[in-house]
C-alpha atoms as a PDB file:
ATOM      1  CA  UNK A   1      -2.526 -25.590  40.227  1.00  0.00           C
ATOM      2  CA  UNK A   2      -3.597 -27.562  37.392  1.00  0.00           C
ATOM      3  CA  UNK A   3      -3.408 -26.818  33.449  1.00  0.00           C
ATOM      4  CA  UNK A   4      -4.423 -30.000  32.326  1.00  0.00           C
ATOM      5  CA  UNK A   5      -6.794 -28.066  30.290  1.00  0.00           C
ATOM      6  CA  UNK A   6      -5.394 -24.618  29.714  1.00  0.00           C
ATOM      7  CA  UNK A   7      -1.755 -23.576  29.688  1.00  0.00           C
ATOM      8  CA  UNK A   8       0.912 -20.702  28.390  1.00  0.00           C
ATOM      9  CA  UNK A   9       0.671 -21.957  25.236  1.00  0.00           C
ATOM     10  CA  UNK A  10      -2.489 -21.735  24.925  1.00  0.00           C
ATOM     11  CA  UNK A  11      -3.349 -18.402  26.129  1.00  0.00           C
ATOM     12  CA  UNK A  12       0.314 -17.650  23.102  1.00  0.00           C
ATOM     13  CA  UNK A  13      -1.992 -19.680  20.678  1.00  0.00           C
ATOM     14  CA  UNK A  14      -5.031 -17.832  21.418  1.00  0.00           C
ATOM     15  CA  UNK A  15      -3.379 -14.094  21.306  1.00  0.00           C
ATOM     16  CA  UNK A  16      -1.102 -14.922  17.920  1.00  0.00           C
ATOM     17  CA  UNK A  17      -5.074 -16.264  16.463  1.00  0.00           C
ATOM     18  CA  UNK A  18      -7.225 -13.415  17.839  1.00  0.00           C
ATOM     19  CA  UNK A  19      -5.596 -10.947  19.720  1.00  0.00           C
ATOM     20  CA  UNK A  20      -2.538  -9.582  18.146  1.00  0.00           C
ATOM     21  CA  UNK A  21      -2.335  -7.561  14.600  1.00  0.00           C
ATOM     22  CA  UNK A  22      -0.794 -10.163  11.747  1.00  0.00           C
ATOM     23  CA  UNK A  23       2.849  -9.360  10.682  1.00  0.00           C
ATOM     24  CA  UNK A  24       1.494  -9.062   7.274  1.00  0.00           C
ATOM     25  CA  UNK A  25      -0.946  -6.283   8.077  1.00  0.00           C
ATOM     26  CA  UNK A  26       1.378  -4.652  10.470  1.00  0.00           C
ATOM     27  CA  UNK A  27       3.969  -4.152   7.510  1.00  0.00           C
ATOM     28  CA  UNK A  28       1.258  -3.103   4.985  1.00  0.00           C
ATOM     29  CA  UNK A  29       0.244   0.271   7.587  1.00  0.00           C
ATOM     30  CA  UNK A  30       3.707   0.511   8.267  1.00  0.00           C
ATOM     31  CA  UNK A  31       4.779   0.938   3.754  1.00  0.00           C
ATOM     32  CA  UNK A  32       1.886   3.063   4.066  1.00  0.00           C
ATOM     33  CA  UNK A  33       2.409   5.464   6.897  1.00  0.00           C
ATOM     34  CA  UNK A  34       6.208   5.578   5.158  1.00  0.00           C
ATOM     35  CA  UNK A  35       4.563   6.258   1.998  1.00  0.00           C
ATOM     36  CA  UNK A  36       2.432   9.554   3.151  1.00  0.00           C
ATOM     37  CA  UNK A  37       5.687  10.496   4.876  1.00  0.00           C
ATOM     38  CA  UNK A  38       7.755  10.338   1.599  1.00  0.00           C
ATOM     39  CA  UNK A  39       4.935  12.275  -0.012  1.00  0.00           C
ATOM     40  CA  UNK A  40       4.696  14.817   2.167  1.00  0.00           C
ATOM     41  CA  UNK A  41       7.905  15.448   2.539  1.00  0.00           C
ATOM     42  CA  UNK A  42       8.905  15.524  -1.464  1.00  0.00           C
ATOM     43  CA  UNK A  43       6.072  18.269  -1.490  1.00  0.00           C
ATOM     44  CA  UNK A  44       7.224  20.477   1.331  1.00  0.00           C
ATOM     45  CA  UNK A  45      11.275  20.267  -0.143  1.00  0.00           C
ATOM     46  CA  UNK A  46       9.552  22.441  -3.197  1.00  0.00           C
ATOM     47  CA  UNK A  47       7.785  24.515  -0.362  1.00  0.00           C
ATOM     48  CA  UNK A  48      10.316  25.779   1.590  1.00  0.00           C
ATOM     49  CA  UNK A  49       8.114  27.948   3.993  1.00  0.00           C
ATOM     50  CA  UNK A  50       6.976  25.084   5.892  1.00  0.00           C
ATOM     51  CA  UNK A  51       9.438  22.925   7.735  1.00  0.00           C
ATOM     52  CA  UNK A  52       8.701  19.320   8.546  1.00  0.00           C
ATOM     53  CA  UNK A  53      11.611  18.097  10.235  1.00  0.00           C
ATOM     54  CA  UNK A  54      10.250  14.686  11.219  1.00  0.00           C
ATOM     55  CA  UNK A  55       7.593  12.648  10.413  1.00  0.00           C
ATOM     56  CA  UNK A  56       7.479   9.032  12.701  1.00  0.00           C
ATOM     57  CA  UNK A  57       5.226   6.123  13.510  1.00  0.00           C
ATOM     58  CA  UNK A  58       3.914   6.201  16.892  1.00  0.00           C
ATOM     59  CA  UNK A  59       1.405   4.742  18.883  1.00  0.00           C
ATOM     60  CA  UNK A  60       0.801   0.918  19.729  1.00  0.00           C
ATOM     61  CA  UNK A  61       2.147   0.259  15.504  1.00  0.00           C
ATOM     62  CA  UNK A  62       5.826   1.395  16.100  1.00  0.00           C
ATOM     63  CA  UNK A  63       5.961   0.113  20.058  1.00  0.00           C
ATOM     64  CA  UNK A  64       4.785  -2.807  18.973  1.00  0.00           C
ATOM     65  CA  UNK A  65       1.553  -3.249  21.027  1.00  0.00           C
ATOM     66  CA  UNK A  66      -0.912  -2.768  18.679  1.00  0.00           C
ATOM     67  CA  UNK A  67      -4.033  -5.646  18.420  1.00  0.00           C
ATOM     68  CA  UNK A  68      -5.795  -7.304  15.534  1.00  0.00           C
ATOM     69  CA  UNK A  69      -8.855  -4.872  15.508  1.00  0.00           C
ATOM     70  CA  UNK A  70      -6.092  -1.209  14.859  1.00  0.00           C
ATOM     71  CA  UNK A  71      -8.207  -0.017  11.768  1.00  0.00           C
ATOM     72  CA  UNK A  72      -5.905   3.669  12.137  1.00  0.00           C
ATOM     73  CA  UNK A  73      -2.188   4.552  12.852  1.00  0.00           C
ATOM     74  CA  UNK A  74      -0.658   7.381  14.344  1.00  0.00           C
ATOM     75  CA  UNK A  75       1.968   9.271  12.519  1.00  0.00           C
ATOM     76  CA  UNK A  76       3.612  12.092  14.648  1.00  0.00           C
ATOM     77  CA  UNK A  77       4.809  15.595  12.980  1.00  0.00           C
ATOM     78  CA  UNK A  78       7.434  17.415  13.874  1.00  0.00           C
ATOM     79  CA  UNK A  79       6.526  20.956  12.317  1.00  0.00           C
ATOM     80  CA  UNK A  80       8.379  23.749  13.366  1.00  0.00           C
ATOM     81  CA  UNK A  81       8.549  27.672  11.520  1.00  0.00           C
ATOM     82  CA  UNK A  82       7.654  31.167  11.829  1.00  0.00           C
ATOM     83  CA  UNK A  83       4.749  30.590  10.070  1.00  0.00           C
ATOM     84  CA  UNK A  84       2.957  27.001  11.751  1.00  0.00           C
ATOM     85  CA  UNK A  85       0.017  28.625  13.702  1.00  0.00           C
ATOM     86  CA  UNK A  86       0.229  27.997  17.627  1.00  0.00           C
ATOM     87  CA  UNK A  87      -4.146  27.688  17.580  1.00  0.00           C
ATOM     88  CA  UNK A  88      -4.499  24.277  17.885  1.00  0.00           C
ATOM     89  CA  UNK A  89      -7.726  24.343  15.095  1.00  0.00           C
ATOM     90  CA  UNK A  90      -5.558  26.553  12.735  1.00  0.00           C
ATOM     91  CA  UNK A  91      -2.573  24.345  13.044  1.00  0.00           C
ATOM     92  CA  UNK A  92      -4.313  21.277  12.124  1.00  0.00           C
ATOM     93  CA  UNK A  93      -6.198  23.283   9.454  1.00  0.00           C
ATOM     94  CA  UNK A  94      -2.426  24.278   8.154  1.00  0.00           C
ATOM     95  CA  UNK A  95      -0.807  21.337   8.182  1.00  0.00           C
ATOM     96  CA  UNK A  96      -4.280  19.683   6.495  1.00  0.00           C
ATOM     97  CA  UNK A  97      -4.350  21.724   3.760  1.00  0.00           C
ATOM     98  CA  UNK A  98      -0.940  21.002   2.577  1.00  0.00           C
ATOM     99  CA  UNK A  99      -1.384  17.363   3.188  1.00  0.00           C
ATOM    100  CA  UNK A 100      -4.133  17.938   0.597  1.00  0.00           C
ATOM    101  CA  UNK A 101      -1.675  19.657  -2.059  1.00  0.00           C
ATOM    102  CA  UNK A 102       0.860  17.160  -1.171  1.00  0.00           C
ATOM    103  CA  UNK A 103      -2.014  14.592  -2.144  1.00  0.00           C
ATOM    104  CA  UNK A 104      -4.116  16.226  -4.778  1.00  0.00           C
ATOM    105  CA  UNK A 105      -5.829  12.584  -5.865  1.00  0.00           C
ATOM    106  CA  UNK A 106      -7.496  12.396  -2.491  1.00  0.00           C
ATOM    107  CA  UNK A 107     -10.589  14.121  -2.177  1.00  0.00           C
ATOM    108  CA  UNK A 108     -11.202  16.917   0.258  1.00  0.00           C
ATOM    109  CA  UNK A 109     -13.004  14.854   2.619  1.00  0.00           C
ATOM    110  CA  UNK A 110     -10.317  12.387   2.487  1.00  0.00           C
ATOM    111  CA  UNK A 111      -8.247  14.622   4.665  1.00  0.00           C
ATOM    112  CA  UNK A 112     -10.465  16.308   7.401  1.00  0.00           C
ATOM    113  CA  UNK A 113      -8.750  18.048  10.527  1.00  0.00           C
ATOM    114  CA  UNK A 114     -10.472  16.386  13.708  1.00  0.00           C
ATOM    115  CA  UNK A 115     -10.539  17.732  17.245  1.00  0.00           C
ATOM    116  CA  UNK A 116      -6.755  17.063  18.088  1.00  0.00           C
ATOM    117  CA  UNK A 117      -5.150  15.678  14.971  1.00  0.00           C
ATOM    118  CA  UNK A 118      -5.781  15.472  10.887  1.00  0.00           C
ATOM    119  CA  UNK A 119      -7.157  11.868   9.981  1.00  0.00           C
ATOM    120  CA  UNK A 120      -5.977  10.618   6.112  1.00  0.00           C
ATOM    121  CA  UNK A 121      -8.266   8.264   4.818  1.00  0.00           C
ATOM    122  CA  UNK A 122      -7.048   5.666   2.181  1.00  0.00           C
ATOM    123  CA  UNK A 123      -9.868   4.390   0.270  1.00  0.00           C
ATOM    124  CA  UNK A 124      -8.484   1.450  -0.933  1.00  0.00           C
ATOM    125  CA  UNK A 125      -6.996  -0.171   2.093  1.00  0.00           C
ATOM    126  CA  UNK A 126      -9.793   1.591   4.530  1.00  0.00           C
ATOM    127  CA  UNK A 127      -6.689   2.834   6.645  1.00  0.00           C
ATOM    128  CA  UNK A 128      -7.122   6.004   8.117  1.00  0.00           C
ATOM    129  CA  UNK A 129      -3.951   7.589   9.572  1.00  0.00           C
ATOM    130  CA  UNK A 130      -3.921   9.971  11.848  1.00  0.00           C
ATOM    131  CA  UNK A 131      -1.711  12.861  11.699  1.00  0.00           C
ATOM    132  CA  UNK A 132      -0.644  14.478  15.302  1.00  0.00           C
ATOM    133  CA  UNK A 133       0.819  17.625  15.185  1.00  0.00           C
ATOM    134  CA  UNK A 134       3.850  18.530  17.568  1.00  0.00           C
ATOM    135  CA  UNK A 135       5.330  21.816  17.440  1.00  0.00           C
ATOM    136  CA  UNK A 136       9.211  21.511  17.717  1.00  0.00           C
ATOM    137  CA  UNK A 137      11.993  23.997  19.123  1.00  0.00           C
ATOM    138  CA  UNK A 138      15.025  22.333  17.707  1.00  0.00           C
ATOM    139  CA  UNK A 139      15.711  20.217  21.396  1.00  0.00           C
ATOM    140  CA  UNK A 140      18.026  17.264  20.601  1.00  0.00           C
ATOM    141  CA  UNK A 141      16.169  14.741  22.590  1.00  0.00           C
ATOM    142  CA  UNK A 142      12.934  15.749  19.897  1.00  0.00           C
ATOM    143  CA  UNK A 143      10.982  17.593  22.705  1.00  0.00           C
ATOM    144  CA  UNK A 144       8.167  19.529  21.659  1.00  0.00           C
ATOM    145  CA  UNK A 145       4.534  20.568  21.972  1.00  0.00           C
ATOM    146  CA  UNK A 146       1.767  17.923  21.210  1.00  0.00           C
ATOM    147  CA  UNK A 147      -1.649  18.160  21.604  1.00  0.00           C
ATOM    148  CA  UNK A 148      -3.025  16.487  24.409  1.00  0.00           C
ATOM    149  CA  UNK A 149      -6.206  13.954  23.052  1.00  0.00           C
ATOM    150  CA  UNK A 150      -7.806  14.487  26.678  1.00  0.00           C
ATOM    151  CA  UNK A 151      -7.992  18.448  27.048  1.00  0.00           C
ATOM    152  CA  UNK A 152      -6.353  19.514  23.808  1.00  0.00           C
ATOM    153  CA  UNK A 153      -3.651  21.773  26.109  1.00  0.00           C
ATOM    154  CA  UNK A 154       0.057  21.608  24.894  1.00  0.00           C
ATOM    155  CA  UNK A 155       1.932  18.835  26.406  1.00  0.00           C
ATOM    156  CA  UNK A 156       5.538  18.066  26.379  1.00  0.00           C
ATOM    157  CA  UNK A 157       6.372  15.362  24.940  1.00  0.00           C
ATOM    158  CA  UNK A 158       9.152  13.158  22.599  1.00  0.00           C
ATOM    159  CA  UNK A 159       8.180   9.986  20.678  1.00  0.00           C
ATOM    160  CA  UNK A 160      11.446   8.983  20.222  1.00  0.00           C
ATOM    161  CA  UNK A 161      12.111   8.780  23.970  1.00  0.00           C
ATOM    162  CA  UNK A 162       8.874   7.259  24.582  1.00  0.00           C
ATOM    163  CA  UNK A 163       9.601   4.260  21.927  1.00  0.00           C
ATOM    164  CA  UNK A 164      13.089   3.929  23.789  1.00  0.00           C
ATOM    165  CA  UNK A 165      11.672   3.720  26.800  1.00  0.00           C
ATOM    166  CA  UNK A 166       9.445   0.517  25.566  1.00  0.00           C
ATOM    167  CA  UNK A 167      12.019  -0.943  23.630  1.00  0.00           C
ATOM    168  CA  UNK A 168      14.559  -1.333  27.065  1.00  0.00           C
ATOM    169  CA  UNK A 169      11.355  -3.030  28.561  1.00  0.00           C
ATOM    170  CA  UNK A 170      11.237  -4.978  25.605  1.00  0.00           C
ATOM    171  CA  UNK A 171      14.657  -6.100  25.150  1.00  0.00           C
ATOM    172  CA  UNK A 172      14.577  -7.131  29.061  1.00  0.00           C
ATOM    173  CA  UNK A 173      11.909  -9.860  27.978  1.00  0.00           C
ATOM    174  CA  UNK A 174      11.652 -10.522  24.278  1.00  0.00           C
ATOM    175  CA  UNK A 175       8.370 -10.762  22.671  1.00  0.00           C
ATOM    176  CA  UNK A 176       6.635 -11.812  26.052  1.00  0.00           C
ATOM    177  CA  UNK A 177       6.805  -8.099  27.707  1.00  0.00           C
ATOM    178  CA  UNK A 178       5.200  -6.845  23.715  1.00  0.00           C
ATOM    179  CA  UNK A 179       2.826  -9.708  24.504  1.00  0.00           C
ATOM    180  CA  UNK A 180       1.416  -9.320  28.125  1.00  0.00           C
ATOM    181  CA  UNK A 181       0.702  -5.658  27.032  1.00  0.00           C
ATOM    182  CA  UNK A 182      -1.510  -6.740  23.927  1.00  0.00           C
ATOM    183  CA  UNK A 183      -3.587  -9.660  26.369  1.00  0.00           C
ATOM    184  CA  UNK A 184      -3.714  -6.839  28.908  1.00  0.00           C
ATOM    185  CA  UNK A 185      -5.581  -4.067  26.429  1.00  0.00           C
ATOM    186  CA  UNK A 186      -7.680  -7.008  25.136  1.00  0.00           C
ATOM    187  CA  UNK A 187      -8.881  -8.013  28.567  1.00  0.00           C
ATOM    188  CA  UNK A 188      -9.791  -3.793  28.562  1.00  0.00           C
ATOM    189  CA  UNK A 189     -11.054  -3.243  25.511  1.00  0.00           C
ATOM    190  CA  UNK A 190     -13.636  -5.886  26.546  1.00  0.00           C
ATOM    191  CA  UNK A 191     -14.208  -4.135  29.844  1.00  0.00           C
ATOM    192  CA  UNK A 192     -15.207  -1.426  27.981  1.00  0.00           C
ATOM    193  CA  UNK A 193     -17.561  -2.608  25.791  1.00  0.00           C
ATOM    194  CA  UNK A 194     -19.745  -4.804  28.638  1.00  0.00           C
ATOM    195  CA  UNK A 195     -19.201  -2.208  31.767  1.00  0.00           C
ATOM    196  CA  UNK A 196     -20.526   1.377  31.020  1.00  0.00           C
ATOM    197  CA  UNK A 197     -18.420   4.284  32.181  1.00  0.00           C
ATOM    198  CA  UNK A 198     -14.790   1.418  32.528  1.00  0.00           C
ATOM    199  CA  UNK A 199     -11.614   4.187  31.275  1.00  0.00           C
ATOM    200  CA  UNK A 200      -8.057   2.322  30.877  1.00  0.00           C
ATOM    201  CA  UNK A 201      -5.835   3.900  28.724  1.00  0.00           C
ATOM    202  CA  UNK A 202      -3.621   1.335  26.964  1.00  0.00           C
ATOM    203  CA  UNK A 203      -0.719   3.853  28.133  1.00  0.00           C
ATOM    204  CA  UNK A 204      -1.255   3.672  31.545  1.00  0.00           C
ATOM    205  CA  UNK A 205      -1.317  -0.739  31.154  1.00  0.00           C
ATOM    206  CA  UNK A 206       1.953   0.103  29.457  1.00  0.00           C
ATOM    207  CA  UNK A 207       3.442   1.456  32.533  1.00  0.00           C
ATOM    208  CA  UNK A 208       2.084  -0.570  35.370  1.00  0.00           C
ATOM    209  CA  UNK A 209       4.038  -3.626  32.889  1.00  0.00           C
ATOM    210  CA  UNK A 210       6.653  -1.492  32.778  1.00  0.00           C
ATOM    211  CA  UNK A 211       6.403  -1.353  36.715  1.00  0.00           C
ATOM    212  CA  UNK A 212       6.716  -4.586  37.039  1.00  0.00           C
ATOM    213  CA  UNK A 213       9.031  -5.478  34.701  1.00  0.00           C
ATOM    214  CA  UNK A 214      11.715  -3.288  36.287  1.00  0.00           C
ATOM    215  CA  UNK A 215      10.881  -5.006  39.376  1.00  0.00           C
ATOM    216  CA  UNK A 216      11.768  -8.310  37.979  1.00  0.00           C
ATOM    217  CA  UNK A 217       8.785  -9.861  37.321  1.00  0.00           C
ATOM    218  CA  UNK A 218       8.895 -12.861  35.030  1.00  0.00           C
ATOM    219  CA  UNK A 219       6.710 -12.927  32.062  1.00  0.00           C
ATOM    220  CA  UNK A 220       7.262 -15.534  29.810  1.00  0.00           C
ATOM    221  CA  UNK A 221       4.531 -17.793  32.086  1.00  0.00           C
ATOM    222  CA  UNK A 222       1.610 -15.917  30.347  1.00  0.00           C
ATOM    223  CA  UNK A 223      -1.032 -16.826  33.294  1.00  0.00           C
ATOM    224  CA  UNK A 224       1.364 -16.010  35.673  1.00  0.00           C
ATOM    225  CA  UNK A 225       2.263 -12.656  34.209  1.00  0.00           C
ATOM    226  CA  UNK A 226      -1.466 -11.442  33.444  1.00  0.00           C
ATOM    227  CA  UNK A 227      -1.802 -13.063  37.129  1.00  0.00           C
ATOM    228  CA  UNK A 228       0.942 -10.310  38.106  1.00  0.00           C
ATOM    229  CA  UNK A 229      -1.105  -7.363  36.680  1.00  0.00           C
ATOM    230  CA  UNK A 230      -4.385  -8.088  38.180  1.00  0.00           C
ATOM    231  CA  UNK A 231      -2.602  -8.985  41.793  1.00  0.00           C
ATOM    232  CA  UNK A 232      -0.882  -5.538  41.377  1.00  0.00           C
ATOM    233  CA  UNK A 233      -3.834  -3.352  40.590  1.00  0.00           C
ATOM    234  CA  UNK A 234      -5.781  -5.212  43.494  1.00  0.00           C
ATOM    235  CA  UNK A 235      -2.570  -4.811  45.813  1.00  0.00           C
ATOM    236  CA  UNK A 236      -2.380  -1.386  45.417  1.00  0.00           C
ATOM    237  CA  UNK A 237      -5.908   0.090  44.843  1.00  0.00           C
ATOM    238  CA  UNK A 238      -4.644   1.621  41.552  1.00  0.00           C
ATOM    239  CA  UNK A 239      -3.696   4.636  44.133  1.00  0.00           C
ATOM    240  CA  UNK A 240       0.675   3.929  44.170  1.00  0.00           C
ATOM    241  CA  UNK A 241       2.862   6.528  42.310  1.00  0.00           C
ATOM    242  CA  UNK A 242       4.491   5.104  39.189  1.00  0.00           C
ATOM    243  CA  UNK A 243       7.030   6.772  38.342  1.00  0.00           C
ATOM    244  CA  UNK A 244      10.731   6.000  36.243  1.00  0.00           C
ATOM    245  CA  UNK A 245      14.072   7.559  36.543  1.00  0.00           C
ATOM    246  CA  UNK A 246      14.933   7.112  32.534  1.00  0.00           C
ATOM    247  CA  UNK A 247      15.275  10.499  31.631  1.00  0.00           C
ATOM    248  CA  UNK A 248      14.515  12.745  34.566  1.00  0.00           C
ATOM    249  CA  UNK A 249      14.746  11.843  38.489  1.00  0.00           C
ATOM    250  CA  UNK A 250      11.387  11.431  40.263  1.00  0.00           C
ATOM    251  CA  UNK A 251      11.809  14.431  42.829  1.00  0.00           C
ATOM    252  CA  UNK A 252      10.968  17.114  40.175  1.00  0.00           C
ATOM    253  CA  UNK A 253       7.744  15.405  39.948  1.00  0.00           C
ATOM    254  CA  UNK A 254       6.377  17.205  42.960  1.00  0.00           C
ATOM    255  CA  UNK A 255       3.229  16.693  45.227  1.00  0.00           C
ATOM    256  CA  UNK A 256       0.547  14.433  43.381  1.00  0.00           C
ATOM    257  CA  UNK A 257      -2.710  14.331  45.148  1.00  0.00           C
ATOM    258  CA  UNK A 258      -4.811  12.824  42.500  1.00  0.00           C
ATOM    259  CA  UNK A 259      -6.164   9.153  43.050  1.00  0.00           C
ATOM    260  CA  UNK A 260      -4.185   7.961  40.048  1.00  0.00           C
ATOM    261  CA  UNK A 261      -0.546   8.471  40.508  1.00  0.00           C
ATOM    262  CA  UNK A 262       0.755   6.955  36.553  1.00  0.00           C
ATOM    263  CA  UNK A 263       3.558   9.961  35.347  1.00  0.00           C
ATOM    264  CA  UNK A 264       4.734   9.910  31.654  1.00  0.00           C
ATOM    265  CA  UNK A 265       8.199   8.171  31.309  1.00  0.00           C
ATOM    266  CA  UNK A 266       9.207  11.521  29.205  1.00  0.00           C
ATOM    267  CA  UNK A 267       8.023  14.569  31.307  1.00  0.00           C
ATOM    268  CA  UNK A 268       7.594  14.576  35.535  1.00  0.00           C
ATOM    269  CA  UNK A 269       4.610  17.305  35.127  1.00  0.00           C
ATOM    270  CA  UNK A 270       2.895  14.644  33.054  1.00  0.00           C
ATOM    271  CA  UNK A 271       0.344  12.355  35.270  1.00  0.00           C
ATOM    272  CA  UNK A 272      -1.257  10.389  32.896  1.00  0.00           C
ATOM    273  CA  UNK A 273      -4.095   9.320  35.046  1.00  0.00           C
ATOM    274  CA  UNK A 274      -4.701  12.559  36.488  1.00  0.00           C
ATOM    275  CA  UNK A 275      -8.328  12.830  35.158  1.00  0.00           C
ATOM    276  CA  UNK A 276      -9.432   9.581  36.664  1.00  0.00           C
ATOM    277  CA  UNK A 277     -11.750   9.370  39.594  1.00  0.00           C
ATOM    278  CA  UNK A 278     -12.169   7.165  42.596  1.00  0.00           C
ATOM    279  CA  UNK A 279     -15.138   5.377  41.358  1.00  0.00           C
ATOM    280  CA  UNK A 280     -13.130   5.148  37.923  1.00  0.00           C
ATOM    281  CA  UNK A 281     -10.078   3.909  40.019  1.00  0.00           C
ATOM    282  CA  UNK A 282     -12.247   1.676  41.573  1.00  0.00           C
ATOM    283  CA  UNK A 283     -14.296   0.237  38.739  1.00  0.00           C
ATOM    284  CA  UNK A 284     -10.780  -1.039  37.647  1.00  0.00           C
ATOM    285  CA  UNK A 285      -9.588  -2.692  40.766  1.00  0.00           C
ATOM    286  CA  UNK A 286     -12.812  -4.428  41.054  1.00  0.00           C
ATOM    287  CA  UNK A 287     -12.338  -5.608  37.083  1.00  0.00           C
ATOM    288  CA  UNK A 288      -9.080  -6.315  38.050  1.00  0.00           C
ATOM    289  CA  UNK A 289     -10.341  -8.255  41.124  1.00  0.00           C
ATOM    290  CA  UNK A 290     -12.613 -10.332  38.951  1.00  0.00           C
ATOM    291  CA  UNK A 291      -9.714 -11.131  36.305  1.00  0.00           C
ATOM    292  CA  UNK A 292      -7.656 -12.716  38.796  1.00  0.00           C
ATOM    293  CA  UNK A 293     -10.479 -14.298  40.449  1.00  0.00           C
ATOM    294  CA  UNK A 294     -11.029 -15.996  37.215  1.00  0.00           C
ATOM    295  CA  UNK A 295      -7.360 -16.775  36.824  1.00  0.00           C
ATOM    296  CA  UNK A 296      -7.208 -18.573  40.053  1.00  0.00           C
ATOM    297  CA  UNK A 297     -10.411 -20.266  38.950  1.00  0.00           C
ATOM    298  CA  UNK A 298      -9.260 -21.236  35.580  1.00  0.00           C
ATOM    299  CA  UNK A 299      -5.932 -23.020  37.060  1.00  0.00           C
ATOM    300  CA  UNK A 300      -7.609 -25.139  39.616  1.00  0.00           C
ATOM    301  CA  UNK A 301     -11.022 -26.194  37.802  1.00  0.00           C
ATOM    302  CA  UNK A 302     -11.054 -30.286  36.778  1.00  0.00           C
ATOM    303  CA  UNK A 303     -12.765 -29.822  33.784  1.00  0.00           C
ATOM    304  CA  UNK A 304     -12.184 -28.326  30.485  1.00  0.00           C
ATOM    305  CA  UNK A 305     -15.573 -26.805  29.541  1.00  0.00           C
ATOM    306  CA  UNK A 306     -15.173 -25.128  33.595  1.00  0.00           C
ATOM    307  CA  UNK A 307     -11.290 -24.078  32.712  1.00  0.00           C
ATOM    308  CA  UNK A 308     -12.454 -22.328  29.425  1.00  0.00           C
ATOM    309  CA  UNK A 309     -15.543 -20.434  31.148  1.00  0.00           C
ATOM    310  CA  UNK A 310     -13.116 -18.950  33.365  1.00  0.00           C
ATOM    311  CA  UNK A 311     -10.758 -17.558  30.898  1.00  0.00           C
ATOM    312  CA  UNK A 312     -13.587 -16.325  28.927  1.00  0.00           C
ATOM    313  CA  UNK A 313     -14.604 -14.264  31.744  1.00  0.00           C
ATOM    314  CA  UNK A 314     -11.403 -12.332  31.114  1.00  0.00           C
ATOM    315  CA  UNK A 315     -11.210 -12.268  26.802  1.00  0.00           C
ATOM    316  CA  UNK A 316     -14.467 -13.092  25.970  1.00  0.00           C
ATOM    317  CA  UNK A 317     -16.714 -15.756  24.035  1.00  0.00           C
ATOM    318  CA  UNK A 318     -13.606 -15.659  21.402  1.00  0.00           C
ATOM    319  CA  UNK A 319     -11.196 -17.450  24.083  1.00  0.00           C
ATOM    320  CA  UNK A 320     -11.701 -21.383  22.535  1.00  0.00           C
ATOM    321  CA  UNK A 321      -9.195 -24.423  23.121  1.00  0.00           C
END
């Protein structure tokens, strides 16, 4: 295969230029996600009758993951009293409207509950944070009841365990495994824009990676490592189980008999893909298809203007050498 024209360093060039969030904007959300935290949480030690008992980053900011175009963060919340409302729209109506005392220079439409979660919008850096309720029991491992953003059913969940859990598959390859997951939701994200009705949750890339990378695959070669996700989706029909053994074994999963088989890292009654279809499975192994298609093409085309068509089949017009 050649890459005369087009290499790993490249496709590192072209995700530190357009795909991945600067480490200068990434800190700014970070101060200010810390920032409503501290806030909220010096109003509610003068209001006793609500207990927050942890406020954390979550989402692609804190794994890591996240891509140049994040305009919101999520910030989970631990709540957890006699008093915090199980009704999802009165919980997030509860915890809203003492976000708004703890805040009283935002305006009231600054701080407006949405379908699953409160959004916080900061005017002058046009961050919007999104606050995710989770309604704790006092479990050690930070277990508790989120809201799920497909149905809006309690699911059990704990971000700390879920942040571990990317952080082992981190450690195991440096920046690269952080970096294959970024290229991977910006070849989606453009999937989704050009094909109508294309679903790929950036969670369920995260765990095919994670797949992989606990079955040695080597991704420090960036075409050979986005190579390794397309060839797996393709290989597989997006139909095998994934499933991990980090904090519970895999038998108490049970019977799946959905096309998508992807179960949360954190709880075995979890399948993530579990609303997807066959033609939605499908519309991603043909994408998937097509990506490596172009990979294959890219690496053995004799010209550079051919080399860089190819790769812009997978990221787009914005993929220059």
């Amino acid at each position: 295969m050649s890459r005369n024209h087009v290499d790993h360093n490249d496709v590192a060039k072209f995700a530190q230029d357009k795909v991945n969030l600067p480490k200068a904007k990434a800190d700014e959300y970070r101060a200010q996600a810390r920032r409503l935290r501290e806030k909220l949480e010096g109003h509610l030690k003068e209001h006793p009758d609500f207990s927050l008992k942890k406020m954390m980053i979550s989402g692609s900011l804190a794994k890591g993951t996240a891509l140049r175009s994040l305009n919101d963060i999520d910030v989970s919340c631990y709540v957890q009293g006699a008093d915090a409302p199980a009704d999802i729209s009165k919980l997030l109506e509860y915890i809203a409207e003492r976000l708004r005392k703890a805040y009283p220079n935002l305006s009231p439409d600054q701080v407006t509950p949405q379908t699953y979660s409160i959004s916080v919008s900061f005017k002058g850096s046009g961050l919007d944070v999104d606050i995710v309720p989770i309604l704790y029991y006092g479990d050690d491992n930070w277990y508790g009841n989120l809201i799920s953003q497909d149905d809006g059913s309690f699911l059990k969940t704990s971000i700390p365990l879920h942040l571990d859990f990317i952080k082992k598959r981190k450690q195991a390859h440096h920046q690269h495994f952080s970096q294959i997951v970024r290229l991977t939701k910006f070849w989606a994200r453009k999937e989704k824009r050009e094909k109508e009705g294309f679903r790929f949750k950036s969670f369920m890339i995260e765990m095919i990676l994670s797949k992989l990378c606990d079955q040695g695959a080597d991704f420090s070669d960036y075409p050979e490592a986005l190579q390794s996700f397309f060839t797996y989706i393709a290989t597989t029909n997006m139909r095998e189980l994934i499933i991990f053994s980090d904090y519970y074994a895999p038998s108490t999963a049970g019977a799946i008999t959905t096309p998508v088989k992807i179960v949360d890292p954190v709880n075995a009654g979890n399948n993530v893909g579990s609303l997807y279809t066959n033609a939605q499975a499908d519309m991603i192994v043909e994408a998937a298809l097509d990506a490596g298609d172009a990979i294959d093409a890219a690496l053995s085309a004799t010209t550079k203007q051919d080399t860089v068509h190819y790769w812009q089949k997978i990221f787009g017009s914005s993929f220059q050498v």
